[in-house]
N, C-alpha and C. Protein backbone atom coordinates (compact mmCIF):
# COMPACT_ATOMS: atom_id res chain seq x y z
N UNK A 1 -188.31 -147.67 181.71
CA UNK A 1 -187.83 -147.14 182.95
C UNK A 1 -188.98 -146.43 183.66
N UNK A 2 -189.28 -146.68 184.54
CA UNK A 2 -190.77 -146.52 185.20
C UNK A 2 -189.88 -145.34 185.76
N UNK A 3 -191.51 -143.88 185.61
CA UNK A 3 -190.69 -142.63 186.43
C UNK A 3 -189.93 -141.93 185.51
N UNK A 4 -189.55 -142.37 184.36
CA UNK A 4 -188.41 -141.70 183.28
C UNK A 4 -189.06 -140.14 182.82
N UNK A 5 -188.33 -139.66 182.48
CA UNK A 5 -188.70 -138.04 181.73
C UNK A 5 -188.88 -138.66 180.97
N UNK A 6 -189.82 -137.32 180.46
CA UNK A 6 -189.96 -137.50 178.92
C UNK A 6 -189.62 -136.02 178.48
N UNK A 7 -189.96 -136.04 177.46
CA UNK A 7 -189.90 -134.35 176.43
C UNK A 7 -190.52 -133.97 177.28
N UNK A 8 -190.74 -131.92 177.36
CA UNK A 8 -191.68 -131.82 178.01
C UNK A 8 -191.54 -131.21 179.08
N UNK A 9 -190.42 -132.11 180.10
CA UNK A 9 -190.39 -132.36 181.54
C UNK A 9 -191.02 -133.55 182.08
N UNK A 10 -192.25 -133.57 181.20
CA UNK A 10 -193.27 -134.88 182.20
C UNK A 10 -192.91 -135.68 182.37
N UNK A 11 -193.23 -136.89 183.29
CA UNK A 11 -193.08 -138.10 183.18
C UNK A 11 -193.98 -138.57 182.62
N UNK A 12 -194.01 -140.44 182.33
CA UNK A 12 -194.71 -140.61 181.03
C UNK A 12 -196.25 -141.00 182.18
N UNK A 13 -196.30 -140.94 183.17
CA UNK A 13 -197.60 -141.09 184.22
C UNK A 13 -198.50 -140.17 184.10
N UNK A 14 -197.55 -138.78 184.02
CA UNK A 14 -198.07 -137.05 184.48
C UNK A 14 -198.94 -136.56 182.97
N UNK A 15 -199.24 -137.19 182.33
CA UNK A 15 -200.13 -137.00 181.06
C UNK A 15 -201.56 -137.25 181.63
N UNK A 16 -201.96 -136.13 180.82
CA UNK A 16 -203.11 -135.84 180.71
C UNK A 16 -204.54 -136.80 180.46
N UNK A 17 -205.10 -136.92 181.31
CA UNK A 17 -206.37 -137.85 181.01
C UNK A 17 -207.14 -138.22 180.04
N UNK A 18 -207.11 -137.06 179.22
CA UNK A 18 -207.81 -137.18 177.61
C UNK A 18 -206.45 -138.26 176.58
N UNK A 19 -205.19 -137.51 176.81
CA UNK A 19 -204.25 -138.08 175.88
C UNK A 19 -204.14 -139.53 176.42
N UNK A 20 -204.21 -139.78 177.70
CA UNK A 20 -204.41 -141.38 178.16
C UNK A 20 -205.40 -142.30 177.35
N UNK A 21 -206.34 -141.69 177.35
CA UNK A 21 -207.75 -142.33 177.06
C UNK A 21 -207.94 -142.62 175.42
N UNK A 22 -207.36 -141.79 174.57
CA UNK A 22 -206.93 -141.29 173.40
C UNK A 22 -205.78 -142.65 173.49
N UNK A 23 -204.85 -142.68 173.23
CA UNK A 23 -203.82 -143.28 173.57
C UNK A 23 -204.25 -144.59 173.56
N UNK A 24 -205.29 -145.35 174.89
CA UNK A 24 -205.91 -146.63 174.81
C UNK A 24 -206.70 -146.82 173.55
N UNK A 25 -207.37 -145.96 173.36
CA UNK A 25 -208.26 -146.32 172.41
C UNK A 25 -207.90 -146.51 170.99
N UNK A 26 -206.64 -145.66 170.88
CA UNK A 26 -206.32 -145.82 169.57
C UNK A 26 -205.52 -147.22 169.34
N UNK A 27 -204.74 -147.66 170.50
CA UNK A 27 -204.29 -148.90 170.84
C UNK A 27 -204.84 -149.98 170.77
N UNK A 28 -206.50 -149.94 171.07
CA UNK A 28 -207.53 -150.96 170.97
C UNK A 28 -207.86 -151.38 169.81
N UNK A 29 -207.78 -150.37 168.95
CA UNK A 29 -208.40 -149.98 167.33
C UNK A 29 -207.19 -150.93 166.66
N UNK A 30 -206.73 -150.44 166.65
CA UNK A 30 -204.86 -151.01 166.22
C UNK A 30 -204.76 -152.54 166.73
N UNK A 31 -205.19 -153.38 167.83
CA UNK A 31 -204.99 -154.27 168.22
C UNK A 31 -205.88 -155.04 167.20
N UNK A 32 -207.50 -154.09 167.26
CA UNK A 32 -208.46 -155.05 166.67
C UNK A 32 -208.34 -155.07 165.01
N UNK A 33 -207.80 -154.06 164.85
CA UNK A 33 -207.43 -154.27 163.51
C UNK A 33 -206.51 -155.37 162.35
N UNK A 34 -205.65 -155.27 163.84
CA UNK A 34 -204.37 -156.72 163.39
C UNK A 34 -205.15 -157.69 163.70
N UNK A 35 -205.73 -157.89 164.99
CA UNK A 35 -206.45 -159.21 164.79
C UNK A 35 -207.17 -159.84 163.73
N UNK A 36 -207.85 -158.74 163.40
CA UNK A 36 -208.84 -159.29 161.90
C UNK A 36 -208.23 -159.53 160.54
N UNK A 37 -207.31 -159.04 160.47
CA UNK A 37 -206.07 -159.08 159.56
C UNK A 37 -205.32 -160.59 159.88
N UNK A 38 -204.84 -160.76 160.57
CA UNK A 38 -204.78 -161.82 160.84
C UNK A 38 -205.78 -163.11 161.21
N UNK A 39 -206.26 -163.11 161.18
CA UNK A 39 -207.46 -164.42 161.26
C UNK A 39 -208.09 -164.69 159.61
N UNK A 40 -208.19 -162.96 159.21
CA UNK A 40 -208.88 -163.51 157.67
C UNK A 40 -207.78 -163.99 156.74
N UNK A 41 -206.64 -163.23 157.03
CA UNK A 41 -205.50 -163.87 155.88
C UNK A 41 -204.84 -165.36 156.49
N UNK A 42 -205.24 -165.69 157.87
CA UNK A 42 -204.61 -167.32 157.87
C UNK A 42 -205.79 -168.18 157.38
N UNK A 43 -206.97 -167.72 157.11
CA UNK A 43 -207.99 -168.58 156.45
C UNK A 43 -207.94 -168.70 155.71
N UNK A 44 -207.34 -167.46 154.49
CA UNK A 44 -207.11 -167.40 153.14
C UNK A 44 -206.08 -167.84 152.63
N UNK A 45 -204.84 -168.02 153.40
CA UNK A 45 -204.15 -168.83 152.97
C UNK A 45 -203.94 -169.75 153.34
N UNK A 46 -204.87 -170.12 154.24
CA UNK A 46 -204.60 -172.12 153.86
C UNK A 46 -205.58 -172.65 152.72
N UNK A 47 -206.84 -171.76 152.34
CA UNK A 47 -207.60 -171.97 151.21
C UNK A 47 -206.87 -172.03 150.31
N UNK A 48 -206.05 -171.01 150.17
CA UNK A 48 -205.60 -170.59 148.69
C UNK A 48 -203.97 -172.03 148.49
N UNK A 49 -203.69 -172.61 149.37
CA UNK A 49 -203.24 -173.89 149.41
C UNK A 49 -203.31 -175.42 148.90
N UNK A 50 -205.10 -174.53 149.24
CA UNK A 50 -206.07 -176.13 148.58
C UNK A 50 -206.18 -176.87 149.61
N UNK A 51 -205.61 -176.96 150.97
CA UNK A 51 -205.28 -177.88 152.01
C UNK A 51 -206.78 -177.94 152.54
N UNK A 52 -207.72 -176.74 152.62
CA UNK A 52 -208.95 -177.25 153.06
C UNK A 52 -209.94 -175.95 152.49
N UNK A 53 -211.29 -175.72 152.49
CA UNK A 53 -212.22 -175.49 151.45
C UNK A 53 -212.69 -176.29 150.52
N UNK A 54 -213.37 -176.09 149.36
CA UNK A 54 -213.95 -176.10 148.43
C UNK A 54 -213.05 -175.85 147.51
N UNK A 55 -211.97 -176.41 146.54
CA UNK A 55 -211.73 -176.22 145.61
C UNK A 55 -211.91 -176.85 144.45
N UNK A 56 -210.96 -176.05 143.11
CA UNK A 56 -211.85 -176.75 142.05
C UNK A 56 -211.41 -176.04 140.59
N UNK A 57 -212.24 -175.77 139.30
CA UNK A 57 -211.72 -175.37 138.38
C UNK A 57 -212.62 -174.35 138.05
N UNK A 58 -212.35 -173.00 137.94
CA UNK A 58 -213.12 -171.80 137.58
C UNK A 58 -212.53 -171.45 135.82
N UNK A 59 -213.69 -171.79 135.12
CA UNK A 59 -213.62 -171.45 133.94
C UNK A 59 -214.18 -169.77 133.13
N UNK A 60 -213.21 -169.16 132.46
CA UNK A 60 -213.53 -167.66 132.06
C UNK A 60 -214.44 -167.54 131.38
N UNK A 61 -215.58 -166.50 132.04
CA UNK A 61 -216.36 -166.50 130.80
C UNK A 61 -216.44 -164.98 130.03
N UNK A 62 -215.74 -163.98 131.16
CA UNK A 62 -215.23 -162.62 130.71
C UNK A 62 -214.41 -161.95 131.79
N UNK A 63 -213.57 -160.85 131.39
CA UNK A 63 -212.85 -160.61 132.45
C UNK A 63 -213.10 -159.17 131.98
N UNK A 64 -213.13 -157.75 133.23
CA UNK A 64 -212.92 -156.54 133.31
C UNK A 64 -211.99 -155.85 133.81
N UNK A 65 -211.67 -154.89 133.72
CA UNK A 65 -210.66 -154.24 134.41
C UNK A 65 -211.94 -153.19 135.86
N UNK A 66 -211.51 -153.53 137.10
CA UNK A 66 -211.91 -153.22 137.64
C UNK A 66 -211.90 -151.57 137.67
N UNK A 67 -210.82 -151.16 137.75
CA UNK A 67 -210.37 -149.50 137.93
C UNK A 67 -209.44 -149.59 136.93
N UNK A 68 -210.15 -148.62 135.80
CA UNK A 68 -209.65 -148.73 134.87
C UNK A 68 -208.68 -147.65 134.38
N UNK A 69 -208.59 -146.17 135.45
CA UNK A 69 -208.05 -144.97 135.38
C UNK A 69 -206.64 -145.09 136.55
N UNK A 70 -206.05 -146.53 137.15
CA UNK A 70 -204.86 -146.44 138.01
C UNK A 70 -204.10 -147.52 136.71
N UNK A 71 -202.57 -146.85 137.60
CA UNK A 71 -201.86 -147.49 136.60
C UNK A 71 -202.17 -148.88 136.79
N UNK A 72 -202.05 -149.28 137.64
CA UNK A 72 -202.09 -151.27 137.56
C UNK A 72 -203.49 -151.40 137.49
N UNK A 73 -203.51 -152.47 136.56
CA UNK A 73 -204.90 -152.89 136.08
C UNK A 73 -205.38 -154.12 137.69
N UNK A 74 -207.07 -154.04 137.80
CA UNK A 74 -207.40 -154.58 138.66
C UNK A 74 -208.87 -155.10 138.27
N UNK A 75 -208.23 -156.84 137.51
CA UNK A 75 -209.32 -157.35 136.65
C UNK A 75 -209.74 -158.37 137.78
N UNK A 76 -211.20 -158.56 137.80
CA UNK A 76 -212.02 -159.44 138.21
C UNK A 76 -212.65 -160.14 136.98
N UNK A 77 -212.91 -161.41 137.16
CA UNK A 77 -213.92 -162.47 136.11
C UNK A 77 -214.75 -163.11 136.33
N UNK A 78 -215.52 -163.26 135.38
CA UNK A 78 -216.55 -163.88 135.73
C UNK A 78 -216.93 -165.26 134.86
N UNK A 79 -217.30 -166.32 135.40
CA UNK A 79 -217.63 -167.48 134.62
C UNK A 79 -218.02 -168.34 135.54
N UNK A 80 -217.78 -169.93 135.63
CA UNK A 80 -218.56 -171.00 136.47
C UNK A 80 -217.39 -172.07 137.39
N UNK A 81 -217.82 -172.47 138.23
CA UNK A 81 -217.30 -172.76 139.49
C UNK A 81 -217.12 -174.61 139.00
N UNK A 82 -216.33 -175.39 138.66
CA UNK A 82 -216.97 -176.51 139.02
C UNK A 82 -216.06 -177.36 140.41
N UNK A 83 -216.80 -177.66 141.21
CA UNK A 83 -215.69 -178.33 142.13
C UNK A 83 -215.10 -179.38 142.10
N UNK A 84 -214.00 -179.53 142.82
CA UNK A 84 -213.36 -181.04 142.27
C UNK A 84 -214.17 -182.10 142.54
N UNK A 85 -213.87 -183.16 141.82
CA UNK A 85 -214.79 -184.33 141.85
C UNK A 85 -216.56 -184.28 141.91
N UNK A 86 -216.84 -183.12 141.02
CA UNK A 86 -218.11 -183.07 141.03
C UNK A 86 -218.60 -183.19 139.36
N UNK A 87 -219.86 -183.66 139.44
CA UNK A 87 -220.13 -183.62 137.63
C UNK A 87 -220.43 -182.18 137.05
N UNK A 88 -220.38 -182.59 136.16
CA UNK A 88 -219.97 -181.17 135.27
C UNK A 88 -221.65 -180.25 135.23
N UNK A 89 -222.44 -181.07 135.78
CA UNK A 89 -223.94 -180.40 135.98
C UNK A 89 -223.92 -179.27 137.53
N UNK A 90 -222.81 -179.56 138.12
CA UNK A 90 -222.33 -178.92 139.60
C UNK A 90 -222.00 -177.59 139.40
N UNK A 91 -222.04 -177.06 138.08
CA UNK A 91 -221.03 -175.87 137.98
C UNK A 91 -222.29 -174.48 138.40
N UNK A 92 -221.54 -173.74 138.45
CA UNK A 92 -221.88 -172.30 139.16
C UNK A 92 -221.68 -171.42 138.49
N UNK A 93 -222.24 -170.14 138.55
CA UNK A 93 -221.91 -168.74 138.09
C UNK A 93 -221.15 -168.24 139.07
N UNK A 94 -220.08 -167.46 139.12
CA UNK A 94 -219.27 -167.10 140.37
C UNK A 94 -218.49 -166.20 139.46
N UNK A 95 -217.90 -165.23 140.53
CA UNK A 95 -216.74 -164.19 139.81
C UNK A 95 -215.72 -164.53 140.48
N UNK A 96 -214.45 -164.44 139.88
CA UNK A 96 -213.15 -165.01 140.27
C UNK A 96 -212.32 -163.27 140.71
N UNK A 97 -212.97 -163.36 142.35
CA UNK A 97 -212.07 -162.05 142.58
C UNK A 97 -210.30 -162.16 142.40
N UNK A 98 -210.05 -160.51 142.19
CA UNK A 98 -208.30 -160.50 142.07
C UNK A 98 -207.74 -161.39 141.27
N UNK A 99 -208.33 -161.31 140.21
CA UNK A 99 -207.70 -161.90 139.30
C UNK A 99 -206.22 -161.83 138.69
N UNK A 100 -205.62 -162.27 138.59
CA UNK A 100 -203.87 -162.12 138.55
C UNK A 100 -204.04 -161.37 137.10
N UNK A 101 -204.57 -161.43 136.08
CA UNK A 101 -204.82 -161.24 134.53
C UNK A 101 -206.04 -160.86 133.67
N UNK A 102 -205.60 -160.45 132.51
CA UNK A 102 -206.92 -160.94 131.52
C UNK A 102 -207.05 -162.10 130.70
N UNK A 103 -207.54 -162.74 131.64
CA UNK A 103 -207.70 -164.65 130.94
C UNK A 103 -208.93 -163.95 130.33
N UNK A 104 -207.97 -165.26 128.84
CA UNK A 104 -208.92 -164.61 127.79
C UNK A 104 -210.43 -166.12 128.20
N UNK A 105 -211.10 -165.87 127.27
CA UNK A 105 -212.64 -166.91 127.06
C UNK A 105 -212.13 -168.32 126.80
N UNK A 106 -212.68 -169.12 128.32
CA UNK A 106 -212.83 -170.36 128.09
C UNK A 106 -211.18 -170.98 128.95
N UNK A 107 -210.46 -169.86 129.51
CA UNK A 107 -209.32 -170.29 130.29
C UNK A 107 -209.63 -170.89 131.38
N UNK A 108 -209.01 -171.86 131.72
CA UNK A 108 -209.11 -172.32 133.09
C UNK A 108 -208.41 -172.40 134.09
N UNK A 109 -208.48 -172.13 135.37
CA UNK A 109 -207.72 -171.17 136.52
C UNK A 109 -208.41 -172.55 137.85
N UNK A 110 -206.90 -172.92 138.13
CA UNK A 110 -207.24 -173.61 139.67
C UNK A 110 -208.09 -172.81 140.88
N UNK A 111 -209.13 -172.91 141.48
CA UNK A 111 -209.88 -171.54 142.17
C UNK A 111 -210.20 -172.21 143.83
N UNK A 112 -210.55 -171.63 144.26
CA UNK A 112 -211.39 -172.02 145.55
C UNK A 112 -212.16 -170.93 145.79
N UNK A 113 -213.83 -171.59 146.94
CA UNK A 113 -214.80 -171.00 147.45
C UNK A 113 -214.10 -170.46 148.62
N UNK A 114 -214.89 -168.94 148.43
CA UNK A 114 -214.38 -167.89 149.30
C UNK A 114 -215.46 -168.43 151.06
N UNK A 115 -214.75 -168.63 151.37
CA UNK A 115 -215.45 -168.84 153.01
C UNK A 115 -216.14 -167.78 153.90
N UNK A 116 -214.95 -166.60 153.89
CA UNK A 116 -215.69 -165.35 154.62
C UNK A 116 -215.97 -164.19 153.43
N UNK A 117 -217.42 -164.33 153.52
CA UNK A 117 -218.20 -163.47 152.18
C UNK A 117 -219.06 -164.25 151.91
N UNK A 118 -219.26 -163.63 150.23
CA UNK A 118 -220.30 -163.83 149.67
C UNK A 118 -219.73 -165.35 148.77
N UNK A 119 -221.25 -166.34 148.64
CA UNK A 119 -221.44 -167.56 148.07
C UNK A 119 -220.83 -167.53 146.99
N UNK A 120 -220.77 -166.58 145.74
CA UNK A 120 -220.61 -166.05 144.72
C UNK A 120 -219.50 -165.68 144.21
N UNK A 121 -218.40 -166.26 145.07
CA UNK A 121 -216.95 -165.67 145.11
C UNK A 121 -215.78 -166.44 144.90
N UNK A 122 -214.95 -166.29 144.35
CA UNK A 122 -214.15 -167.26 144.14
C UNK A 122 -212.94 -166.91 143.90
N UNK A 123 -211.56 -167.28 144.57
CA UNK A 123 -210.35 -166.84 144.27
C UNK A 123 -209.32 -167.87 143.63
N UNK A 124 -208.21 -167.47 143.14
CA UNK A 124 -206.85 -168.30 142.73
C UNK A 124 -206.61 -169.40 143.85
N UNK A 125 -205.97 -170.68 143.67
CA UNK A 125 -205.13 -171.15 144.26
C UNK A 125 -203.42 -170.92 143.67
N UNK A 126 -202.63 -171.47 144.37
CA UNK A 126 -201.17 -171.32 144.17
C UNK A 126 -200.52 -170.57 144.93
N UNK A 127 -198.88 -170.89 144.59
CA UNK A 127 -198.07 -169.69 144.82
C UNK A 127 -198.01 -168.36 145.24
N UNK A 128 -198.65 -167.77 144.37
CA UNK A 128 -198.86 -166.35 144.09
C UNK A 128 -200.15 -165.64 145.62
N UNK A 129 -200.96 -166.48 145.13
CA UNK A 129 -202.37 -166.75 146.21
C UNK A 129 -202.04 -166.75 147.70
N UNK A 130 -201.00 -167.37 147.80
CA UNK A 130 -200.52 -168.20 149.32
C UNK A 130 -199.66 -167.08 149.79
N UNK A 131 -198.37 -166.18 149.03
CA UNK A 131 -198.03 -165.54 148.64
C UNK A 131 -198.35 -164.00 149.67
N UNK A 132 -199.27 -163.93 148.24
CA UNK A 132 -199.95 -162.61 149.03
C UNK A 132 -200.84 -162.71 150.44
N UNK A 133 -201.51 -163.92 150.44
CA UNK A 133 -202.13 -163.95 151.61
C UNK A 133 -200.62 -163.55 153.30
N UNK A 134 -199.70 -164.52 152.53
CA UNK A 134 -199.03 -164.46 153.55
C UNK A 134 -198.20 -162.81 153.90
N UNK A 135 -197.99 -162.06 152.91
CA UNK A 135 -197.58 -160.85 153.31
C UNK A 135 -198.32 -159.85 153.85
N UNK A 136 -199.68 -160.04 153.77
CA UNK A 136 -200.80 -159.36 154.57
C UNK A 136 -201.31 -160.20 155.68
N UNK A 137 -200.77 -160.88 155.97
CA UNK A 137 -201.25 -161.96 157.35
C UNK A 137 -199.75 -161.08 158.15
N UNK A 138 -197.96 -160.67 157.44
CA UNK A 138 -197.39 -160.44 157.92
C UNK A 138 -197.53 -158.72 158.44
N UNK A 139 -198.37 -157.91 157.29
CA UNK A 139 -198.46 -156.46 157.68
C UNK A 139 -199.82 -156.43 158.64
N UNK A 140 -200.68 -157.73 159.17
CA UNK A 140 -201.78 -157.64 160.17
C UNK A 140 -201.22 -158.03 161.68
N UNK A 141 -199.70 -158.97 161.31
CA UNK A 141 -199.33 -159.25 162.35
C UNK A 141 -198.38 -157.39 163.08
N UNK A 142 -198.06 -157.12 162.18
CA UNK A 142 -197.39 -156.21 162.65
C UNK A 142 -198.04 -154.86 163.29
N UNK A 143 -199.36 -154.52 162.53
CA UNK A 143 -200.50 -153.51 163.25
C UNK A 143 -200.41 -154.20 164.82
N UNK A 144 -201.32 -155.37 164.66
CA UNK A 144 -201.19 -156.45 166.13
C UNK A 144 -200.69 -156.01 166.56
N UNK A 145 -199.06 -156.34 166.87
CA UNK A 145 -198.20 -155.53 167.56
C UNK A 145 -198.02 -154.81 168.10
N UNK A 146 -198.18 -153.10 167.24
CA UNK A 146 -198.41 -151.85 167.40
C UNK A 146 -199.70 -151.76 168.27
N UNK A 147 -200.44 -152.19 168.11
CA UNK A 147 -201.62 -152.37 168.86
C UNK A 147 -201.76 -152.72 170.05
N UNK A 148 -200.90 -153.56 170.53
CA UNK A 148 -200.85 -153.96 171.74
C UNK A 148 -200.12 -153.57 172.57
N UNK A 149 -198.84 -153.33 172.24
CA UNK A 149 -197.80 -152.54 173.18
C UNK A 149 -198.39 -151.00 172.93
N UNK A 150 -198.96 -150.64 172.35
CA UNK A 150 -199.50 -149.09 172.34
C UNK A 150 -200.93 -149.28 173.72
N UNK A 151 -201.60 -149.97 173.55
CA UNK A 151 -202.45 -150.27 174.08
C UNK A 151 -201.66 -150.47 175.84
N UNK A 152 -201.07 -151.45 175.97
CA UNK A 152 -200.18 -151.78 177.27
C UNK A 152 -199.16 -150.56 178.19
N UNK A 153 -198.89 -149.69 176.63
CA UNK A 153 -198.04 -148.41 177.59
C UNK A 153 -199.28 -147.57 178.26
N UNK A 154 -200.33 -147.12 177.81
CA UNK A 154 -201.75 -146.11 178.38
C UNK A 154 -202.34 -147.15 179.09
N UNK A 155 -202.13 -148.05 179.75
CA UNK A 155 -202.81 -148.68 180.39
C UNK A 155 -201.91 -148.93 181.72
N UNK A 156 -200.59 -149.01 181.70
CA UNK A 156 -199.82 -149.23 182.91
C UNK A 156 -200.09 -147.68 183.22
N UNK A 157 -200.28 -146.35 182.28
CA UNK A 157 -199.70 -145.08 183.10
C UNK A 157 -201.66 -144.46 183.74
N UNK A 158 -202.39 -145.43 183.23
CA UNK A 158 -203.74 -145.31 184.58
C UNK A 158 -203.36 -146.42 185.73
N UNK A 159 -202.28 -147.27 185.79
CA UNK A 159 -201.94 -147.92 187.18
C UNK A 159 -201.11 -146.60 187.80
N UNK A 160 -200.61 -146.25 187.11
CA UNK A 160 -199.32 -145.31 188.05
C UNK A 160 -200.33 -144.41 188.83
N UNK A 161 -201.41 -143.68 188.48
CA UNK A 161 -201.78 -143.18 189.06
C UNK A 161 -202.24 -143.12 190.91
């Protein structure tokens, strides 16, 4: 309702120049935040699909507990990359981030090459993979959101002026 009270008395125009500016900016932050959230988790989960990347078979050659003082354990591994349809001379040293477990020595885990990052990286395919990508593609869409209509209200009330 253009003109509406707000708390206050004010209308939502009659605010202050700093809280305007404040207001956009934090809106901008918030926009760019979902965006990146969204772009890296629809990459990651169409990787983690298998539908396109580099995938392949990541074999254990040790696994750690990343943080070892929170309750949920947060193991990364490390062992060799081989990609599909490649000879077995193709294989790699790579760590298998977010590892779902402690795969014990010599397990083998469907994986794919991490695209945005480092060469050296390598995650799950599946379910689980696709999964999580997709519920953080859904909490980046939702910042987005917040981001933009926050952004769009401090920006119509420097038109009112």
């Amino acid at each position: 309702m253009p003109g509406a009270w707000r708390r206050g008395g004010r209308k939502a125009s009659e605010h202050a120049l700093g809280w305007r500016v404040v207001g956009l900016l934090l809106g901008s932050v918030l926009t760019l935040f979902g965006a990146g959230s969204v772009l890296v988790n629809s990459v990651q989960g169409v990787q983690a699909t298998g539908l396109a990347g580099t995938t392949g078979t990541f074999t254990v050659d040790y696994c750690s507990d990343d943080n070892p003082t929170s309750k949920n354990s947060d193991y990364s591994c490390h062992g060799e990359f081989l990609p599909q349809g490649a000879a077995r001379g193709d294989r790699s040293a790579v760590q298998l981030e977010d590892a779902g477990d402690d795969y014990p020595k010599g397990k083998q885990v469907g994986a794919y090459e991490v695209v945005l990052g480092s060469d050296f990286l390598v995650r799950q395919t599946g379910f689980g993979a696709v999964l999580e990508s997709f519920l953080w593609w859904c909490f980046g869409a939702v910042v987005l959101l917040m981001g933009f209509f926050t952004s769009r209200k401090w920006m119509r009330s420097f038109r009112r002026r």
